[in-house]
N, C-alpha and C. Protein backbone atom coordinates (compact mmCIF):
# COMPACT_ATOMS: atom_id res chain seq x y z
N UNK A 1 73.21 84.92 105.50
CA UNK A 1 74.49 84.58 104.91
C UNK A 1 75.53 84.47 106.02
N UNK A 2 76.51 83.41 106.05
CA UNK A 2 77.43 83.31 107.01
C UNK A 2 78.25 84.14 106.97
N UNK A 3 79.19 84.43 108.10
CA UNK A 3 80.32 85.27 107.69
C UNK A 3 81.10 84.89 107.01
N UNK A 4 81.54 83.89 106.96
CA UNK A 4 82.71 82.92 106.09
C UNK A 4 81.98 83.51 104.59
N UNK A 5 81.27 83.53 104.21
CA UNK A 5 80.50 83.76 102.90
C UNK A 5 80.71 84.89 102.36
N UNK A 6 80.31 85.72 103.31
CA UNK A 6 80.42 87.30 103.59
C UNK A 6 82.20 87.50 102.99
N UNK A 7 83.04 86.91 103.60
CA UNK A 7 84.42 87.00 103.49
C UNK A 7 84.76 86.36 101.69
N UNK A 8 84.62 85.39 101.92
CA UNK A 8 84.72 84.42 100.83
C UNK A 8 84.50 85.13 99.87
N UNK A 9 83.26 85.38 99.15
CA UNK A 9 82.42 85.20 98.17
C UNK A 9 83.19 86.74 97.25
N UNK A 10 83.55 87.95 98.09
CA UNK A 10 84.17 89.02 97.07
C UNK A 10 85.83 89.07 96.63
N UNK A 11 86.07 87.68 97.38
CA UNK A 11 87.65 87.29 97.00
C UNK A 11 87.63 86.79 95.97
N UNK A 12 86.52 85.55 95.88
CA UNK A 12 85.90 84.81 94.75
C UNK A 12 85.47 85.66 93.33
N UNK A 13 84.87 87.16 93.52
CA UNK A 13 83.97 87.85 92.89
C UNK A 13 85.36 88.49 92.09
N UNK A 14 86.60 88.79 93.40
CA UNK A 14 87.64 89.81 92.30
C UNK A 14 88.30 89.13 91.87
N UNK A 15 88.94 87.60 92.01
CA UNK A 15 89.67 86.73 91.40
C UNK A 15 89.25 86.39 89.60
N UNK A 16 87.66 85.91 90.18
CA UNK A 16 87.08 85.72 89.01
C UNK A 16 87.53 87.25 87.71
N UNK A 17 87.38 88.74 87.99
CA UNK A 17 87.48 89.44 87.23
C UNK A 17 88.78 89.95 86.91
N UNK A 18 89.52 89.68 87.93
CA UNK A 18 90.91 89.66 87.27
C UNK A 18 91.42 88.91 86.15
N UNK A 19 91.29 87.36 86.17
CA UNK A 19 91.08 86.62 84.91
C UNK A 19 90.46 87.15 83.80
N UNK A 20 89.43 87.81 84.10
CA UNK A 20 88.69 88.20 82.88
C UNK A 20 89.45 89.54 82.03
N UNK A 21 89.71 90.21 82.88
CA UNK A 21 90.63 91.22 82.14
C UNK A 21 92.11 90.98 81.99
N UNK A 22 92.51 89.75 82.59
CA UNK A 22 93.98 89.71 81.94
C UNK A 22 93.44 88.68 80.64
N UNK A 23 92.55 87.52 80.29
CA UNK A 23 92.18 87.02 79.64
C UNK A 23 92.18 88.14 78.41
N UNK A 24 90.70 88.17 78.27
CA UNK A 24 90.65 89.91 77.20
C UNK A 24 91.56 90.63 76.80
N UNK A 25 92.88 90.93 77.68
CA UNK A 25 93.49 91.79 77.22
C UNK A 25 94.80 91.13 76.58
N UNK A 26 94.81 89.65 76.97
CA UNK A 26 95.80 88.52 76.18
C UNK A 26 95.41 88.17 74.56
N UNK A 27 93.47 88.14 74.65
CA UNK A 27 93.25 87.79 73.55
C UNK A 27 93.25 88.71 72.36
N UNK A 28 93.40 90.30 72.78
CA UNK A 28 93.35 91.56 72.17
C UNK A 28 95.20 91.85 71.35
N UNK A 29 95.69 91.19 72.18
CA UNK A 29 97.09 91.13 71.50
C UNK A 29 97.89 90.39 70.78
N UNK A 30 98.33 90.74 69.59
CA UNK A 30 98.79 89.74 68.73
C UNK A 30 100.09 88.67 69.45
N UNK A 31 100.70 88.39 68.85
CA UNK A 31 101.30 86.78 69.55
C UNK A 31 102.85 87.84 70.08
N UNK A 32 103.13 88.76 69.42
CA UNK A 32 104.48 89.02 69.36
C UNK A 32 104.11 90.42 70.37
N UNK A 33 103.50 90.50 70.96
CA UNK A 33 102.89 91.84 71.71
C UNK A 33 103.28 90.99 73.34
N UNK A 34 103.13 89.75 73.60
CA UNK A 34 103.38 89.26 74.72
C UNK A 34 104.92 88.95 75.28
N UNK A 35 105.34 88.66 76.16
CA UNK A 35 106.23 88.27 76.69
C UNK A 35 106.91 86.85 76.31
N UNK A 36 107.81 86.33 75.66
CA UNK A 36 107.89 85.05 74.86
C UNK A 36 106.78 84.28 73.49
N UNK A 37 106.63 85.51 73.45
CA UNK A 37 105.90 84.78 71.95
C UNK A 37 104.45 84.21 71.86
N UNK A 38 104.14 83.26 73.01
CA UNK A 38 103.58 82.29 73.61
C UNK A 38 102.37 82.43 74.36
N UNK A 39 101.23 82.85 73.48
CA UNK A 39 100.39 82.99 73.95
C UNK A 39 99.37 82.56 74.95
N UNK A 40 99.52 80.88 74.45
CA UNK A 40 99.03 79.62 74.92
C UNK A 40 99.82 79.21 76.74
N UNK A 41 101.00 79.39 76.65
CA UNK A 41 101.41 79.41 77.98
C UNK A 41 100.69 80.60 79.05
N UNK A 42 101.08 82.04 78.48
CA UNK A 42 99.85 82.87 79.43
C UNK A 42 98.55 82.49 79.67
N UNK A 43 97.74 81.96 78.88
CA UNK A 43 96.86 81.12 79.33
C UNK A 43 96.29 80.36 80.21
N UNK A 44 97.56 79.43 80.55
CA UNK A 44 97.90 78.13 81.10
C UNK A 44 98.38 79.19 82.82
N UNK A 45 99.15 80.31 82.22
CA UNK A 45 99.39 80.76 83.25
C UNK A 45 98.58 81.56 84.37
N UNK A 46 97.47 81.89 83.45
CA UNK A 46 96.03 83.20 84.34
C UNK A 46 95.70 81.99 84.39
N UNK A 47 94.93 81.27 84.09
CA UNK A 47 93.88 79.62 84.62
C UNK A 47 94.26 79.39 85.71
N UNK A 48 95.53 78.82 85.56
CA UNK A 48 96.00 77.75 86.56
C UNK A 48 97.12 78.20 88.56
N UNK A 49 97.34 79.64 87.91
CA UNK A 49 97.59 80.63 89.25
C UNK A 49 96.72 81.53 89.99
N UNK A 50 95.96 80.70 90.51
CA UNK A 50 94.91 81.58 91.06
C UNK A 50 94.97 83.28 91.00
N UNK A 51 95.34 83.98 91.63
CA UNK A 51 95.49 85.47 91.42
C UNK A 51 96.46 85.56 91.38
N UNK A 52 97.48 85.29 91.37
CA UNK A 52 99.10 85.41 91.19
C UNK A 52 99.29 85.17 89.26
N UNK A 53 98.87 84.40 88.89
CA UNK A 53 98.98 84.57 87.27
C UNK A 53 98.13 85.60 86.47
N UNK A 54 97.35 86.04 86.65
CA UNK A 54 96.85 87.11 85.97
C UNK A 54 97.41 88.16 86.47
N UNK A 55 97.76 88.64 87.72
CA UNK A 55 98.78 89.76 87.99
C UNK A 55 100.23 89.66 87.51
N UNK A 56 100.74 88.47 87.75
CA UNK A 56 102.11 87.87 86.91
C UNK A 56 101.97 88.92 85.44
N UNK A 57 100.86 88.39 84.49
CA UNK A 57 100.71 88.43 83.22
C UNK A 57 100.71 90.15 83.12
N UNK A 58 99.99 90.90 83.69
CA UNK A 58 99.23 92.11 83.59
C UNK A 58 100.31 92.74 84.16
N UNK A 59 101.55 92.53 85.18
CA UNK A 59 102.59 93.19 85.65
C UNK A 59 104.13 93.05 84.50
N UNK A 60 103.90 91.58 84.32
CA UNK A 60 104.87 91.78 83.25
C UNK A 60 105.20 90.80 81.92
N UNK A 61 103.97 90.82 81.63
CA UNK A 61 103.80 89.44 80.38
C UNK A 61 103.82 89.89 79.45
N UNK A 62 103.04 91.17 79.37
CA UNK A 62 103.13 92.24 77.98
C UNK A 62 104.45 92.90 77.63
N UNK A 63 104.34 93.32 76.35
CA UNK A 63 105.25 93.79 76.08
C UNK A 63 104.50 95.52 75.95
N UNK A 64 105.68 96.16 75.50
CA UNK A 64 104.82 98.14 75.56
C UNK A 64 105.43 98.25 74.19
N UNK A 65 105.19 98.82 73.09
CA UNK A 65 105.41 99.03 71.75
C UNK A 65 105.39 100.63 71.27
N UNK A 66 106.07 100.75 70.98
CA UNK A 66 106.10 102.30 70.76
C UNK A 66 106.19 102.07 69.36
N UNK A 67 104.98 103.49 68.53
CA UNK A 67 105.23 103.22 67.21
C UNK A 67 105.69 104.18 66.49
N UNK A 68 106.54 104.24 65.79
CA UNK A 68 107.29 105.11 65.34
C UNK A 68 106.57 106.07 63.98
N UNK A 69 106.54 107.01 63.82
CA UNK A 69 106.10 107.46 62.70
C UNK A 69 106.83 107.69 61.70
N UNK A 70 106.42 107.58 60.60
CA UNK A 70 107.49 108.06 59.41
C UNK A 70 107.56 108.91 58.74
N UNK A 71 108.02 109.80 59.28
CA UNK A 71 108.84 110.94 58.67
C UNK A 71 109.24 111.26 57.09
């Protein structure tokens, strides 16, 4: 295996799984749980930003919900 390969291939390996868990964890949340509503744009946004959009999403796309109990 080349070195270039050697280098390459686990940038390739964590990019790929970052997508996968900001993916999963986009599709686990209802529409109003995200950041603008807009599910379909986060999407557009982990795909198409190499590792910068799924960290984008996972740093601040979600929303945090606190649920209140009733008393």
């Amino acid at each position: 295996m080349s070195q270039q390969l050697q280098i390459i291939l686990p940038l390739i390996l964590m990019e790929f799984i970052l997508k996968i868990i900001a993916l999963v964890d986009l599709a686990k949340r209802n529409k109003r749980g995200v950041k603008g509503e807009k599910k379909f744009i986060w999407v557009i946004v982990i795909l198409l930003f190499s590792t910068i959009g799924p960290v984008l999403y996972l740093a601040a796309g979600k929303k945090d919900f606190i649920e209140e109990e009733d008393n």
